[in-house]
C-alpha atoms as a PDB file:
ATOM      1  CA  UNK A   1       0.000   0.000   0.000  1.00  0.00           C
ATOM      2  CA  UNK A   2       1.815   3.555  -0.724  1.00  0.00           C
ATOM      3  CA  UNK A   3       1.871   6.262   1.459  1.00  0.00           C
ATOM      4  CA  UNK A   4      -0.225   9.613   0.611  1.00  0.00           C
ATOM      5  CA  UNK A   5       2.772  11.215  -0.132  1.00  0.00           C
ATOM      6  CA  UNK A   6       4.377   8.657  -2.889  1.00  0.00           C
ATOM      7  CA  UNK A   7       0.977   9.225  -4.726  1.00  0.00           C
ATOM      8  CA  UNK A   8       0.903  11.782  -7.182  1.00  0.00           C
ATOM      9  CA  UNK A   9      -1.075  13.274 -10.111  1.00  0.00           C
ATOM     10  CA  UNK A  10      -0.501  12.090 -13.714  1.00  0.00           C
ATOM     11  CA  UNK A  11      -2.558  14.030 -15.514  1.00  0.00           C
ATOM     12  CA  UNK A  12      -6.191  15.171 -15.202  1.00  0.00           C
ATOM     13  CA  UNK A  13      -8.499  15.075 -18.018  1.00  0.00           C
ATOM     14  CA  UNK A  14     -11.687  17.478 -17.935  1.00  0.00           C
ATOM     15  CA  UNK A  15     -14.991  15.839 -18.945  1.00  0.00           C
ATOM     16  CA  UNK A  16     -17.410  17.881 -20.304  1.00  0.00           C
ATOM     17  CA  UNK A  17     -19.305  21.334 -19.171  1.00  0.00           C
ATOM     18  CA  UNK A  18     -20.201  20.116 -16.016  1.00  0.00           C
ATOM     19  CA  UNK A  19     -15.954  20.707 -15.105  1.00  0.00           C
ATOM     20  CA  UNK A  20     -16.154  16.694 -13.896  1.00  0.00           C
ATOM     21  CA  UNK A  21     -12.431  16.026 -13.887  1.00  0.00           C
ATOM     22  CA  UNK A  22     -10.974  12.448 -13.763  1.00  0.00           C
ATOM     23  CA  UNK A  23      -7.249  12.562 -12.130  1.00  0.00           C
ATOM     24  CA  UNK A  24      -4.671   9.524 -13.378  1.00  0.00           C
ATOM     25  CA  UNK A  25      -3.107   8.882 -10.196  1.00  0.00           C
ATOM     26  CA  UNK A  26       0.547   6.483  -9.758  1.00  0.00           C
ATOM     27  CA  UNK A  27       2.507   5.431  -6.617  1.00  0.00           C
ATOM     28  CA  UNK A  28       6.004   7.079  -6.918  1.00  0.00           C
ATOM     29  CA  UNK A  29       8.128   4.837  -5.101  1.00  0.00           C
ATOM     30  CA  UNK A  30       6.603   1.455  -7.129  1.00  0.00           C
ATOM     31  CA  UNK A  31       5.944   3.080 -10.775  1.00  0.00           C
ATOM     32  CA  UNK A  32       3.064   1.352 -11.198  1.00  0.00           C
ATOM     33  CA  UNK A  33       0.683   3.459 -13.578  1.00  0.00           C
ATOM     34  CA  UNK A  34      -1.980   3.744 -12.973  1.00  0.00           C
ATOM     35  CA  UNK A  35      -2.749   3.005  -9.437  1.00  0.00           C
ATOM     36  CA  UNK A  36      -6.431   4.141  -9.657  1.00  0.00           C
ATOM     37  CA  UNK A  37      -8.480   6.923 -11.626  1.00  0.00           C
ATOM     38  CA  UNK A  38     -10.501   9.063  -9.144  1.00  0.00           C
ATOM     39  CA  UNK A  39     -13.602  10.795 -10.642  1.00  0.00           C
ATOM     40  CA  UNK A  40     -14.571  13.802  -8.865  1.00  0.00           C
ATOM     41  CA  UNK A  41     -14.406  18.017  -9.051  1.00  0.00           C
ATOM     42  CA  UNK A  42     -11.648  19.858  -9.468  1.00  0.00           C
ATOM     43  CA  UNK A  43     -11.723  21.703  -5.618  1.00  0.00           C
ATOM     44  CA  UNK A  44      -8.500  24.669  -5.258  1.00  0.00           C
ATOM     45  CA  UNK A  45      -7.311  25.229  -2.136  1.00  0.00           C
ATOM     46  CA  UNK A  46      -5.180  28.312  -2.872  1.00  0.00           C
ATOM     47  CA  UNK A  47      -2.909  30.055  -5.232  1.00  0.00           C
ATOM     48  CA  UNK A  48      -0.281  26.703  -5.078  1.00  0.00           C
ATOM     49  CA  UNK A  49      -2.219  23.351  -4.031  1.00  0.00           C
ATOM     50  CA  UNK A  50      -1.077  21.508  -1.360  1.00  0.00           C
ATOM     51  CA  UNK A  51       1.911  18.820  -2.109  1.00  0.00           C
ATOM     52  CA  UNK A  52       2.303  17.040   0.733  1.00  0.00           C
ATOM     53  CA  UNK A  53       6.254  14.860   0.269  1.00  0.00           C
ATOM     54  CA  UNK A  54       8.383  15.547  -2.304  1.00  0.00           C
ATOM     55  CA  UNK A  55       8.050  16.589  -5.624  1.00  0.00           C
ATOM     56  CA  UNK A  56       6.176  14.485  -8.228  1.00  0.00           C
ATOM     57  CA  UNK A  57       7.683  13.617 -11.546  1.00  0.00           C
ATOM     58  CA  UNK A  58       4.899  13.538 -14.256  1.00  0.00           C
ATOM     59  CA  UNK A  59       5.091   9.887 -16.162  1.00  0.00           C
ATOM     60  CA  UNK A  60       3.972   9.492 -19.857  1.00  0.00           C
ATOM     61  CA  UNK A  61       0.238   7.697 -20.063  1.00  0.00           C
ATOM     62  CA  UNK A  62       0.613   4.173 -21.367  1.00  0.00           C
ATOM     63  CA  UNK A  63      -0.225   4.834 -25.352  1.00  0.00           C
ATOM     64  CA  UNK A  64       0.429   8.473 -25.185  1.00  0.00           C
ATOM     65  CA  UNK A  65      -3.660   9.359 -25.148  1.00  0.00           C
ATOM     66  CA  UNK A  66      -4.803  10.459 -21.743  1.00  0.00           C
ATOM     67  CA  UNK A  67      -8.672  10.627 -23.075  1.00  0.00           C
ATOM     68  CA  UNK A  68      -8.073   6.699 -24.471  1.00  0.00           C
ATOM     69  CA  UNK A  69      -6.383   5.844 -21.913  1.00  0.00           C
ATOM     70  CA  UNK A  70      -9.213   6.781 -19.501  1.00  0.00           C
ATOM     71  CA  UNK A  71     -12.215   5.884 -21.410  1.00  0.00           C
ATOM     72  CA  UNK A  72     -10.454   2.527 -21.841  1.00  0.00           C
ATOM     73  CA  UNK A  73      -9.989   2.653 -17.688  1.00  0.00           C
ATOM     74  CA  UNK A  74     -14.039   3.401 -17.484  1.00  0.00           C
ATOM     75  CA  UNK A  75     -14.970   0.336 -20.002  1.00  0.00           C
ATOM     76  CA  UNK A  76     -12.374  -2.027 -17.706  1.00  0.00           C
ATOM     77  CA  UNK A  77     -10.088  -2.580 -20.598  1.00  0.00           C
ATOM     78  CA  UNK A  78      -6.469  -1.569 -21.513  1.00  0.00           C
ATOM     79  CA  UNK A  79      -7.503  -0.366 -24.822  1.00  0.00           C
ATOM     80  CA  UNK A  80     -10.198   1.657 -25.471  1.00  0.00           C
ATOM     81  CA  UNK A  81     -12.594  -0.643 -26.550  1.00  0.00           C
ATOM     82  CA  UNK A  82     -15.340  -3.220 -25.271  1.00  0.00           C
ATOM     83  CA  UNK A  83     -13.963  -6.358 -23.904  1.00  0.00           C
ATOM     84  CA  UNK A  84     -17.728  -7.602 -25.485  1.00  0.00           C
ATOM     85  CA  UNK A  85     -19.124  -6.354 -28.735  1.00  0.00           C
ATOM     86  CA  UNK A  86     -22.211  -7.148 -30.579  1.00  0.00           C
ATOM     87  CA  UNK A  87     -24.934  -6.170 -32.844  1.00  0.00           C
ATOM     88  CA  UNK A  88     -28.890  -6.943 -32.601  1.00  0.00           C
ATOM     89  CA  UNK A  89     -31.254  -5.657 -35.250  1.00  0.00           C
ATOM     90  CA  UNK A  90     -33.955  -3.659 -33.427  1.00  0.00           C
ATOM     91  CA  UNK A  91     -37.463  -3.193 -34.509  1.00  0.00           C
ATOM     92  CA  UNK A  92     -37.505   0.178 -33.681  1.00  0.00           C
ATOM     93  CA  UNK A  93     -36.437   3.360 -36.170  1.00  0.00           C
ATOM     94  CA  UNK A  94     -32.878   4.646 -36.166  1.00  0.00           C
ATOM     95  CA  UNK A  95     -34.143   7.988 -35.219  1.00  0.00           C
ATOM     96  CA  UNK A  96     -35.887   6.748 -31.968  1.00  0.00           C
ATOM     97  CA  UNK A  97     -32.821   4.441 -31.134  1.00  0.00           C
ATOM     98  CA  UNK A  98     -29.956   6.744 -31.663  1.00  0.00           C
ATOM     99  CA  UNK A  99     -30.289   9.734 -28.530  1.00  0.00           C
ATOM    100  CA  UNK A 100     -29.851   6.317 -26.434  1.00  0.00           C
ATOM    101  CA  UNK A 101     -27.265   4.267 -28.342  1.00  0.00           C
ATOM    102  CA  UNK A 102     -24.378   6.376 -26.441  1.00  0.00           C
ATOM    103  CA  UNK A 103     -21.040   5.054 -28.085  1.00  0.00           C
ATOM    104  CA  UNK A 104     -22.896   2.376 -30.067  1.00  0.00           C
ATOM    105  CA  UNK A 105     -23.463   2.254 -33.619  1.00  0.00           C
ATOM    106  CA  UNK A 106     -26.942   2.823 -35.049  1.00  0.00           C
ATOM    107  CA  UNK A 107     -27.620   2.001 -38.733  1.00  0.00           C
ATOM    108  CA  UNK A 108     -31.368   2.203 -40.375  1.00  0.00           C
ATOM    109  CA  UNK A 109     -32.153  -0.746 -42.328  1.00  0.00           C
ATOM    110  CA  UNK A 110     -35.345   0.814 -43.233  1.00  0.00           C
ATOM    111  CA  UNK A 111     -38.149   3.086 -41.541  1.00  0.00           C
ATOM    112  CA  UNK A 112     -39.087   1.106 -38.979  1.00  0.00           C
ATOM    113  CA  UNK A 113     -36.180  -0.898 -37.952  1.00  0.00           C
ATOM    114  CA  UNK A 114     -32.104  -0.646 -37.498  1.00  0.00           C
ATOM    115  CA  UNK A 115     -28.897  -2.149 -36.471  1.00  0.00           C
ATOM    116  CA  UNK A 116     -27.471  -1.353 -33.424  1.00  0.00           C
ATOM    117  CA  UNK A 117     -23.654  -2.564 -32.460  1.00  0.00           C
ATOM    118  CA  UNK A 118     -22.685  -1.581 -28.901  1.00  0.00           C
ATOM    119  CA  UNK A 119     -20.306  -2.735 -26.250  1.00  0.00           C
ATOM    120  CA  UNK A 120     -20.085  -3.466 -22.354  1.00  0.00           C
ATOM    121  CA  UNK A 121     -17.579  -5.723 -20.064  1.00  0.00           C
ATOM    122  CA  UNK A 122     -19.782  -8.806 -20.308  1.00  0.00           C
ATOM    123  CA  UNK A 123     -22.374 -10.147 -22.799  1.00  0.00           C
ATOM    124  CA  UNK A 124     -25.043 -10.488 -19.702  1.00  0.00           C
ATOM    125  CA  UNK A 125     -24.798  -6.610 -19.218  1.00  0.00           C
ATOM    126  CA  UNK A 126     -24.676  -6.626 -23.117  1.00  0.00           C
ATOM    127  CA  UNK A 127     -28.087  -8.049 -23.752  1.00  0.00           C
ATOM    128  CA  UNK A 128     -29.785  -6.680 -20.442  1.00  0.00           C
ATOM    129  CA  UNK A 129     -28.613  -2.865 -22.327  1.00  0.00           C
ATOM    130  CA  UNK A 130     -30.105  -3.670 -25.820  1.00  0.00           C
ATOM    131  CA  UNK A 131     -33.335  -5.073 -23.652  1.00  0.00           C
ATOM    132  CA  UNK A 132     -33.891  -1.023 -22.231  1.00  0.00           C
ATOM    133  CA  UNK A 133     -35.111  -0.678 -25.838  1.00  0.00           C
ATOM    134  CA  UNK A 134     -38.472  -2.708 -25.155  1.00  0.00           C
ATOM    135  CA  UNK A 135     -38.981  -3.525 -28.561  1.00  0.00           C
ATOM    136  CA  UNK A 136     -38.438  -6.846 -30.381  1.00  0.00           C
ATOM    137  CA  UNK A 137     -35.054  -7.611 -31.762  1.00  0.00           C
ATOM    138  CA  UNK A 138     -33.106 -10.304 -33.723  1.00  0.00           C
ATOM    139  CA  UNK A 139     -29.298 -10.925 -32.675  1.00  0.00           C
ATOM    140  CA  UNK A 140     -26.441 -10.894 -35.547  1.00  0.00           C
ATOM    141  CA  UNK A 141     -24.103 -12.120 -33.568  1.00  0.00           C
ATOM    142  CA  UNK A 142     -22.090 -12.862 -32.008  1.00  0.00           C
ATOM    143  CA  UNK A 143     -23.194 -16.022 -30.418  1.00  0.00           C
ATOM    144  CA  UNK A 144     -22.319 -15.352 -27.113  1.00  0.00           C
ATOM    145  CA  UNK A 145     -24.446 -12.483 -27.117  1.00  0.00           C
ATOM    146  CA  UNK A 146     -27.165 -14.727 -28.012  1.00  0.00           C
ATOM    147  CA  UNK A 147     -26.495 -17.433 -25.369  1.00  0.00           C
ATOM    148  CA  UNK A 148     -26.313 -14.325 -22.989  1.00  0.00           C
ATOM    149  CA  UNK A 149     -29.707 -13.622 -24.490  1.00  0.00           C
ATOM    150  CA  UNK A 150     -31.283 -17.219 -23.672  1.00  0.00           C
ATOM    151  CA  UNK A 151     -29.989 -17.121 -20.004  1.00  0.00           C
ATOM    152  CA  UNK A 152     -31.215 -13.538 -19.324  1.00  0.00           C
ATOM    153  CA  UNK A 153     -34.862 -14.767 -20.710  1.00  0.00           C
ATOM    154  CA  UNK A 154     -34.731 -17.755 -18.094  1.00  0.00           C
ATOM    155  CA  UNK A 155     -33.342 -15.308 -15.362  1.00  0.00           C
ATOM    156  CA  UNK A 156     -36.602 -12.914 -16.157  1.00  0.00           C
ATOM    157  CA  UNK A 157     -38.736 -15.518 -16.624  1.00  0.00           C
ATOM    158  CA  UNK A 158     -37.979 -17.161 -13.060  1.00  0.00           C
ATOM    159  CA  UNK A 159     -38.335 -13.678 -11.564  1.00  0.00           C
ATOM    160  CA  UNK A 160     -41.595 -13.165 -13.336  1.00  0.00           C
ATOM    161  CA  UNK A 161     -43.232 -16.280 -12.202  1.00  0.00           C
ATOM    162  CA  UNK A 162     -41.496 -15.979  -8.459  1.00  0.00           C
ATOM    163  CA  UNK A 163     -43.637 -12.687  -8.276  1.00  0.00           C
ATOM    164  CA  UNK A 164     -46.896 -12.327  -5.858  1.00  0.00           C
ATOM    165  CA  UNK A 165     -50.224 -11.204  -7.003  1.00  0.00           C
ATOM    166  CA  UNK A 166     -50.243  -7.920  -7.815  1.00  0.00           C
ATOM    167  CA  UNK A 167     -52.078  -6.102  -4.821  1.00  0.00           C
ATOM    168  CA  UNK A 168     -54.838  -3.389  -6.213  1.00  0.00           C
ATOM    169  CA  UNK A 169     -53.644  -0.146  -6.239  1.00  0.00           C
ATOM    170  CA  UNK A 170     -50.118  -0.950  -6.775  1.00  0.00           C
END
């Protein structure tokens, strides 16, 4: 475990208008990098902020991109990609589908339906984030997206059938 004062900041990477900022943070005396990435707001204490220890030396992000590098760090991967990836053909239209997609790809096949491709860090959380589209879908593959598929639909339909009468009023 390092002390407070081996830690020190990488880099920090503003997200958006909100000022959000995410500081890359590395233990000095091991050189690990990075030993966490702490989301939070940018708070100043003063003119200089406080360093508590000795001087910090700055350390090059692995791949040179600190924005890659971080979204890659938010999707639990070293690269900045989906460790799961797969497209389902949604029977909704692109233009209903794509304000949700977020960093997925949406594709109209025709007016009323379209492709969507999208990633997550498993294929249960996969299919469970095409499902928020309540609509009926197809899977192109791959086919461990549709195996997650068939195990979700037995996990829902256990819950469904566990469930008491609905009281009145509820």
């Amino acid at each position: 475990m390092s002390r407070a004062s081996d830690i020190g900041v990488v880099s920090a990477v503003g997200l958006g208008v909100i000022r959000t900022w995410v500081l890359l943070l590395a233990a000095a005396s091991s050189g690990v990098l990075p030993l966490r990435a702490a989301r939070g707001r940018l708070v100043r204490t003063g003119p200089e902020p406080h360093r508590p220890g000795g001087r910090f030396v700055p350390r090059v992000v692995p791949g040179g991109d600190v924005n890659a590098f971080v979204s890659g760090r938010f999707k639990g991967s070293d690269a900045n990609e989906w460790p799961c990836r797969g497209t389902v053909v949604l029977h909704a239209p692109a233009h209903r589908v794509r304000p949700f997609a977020g960093d997925g790809t949406v594709t109209a096949v025709n007016d009323n339906r379209c492709t969507l491709e999208a990633g997550s860090w498993s294929w249960g959380a996969l299919a469970a984030s095409f499902g928020r589209f309540e609509v009926a879908m197809e899977v192109v593959g791959p086919p461990e997206l549709a195996e997650a598929f068939a195990l979700q639909a037995e996990r829902f339909a256990a819950a469904g059938s566990s469930a008491e009468e609905p009281r009145r009023g509820s």
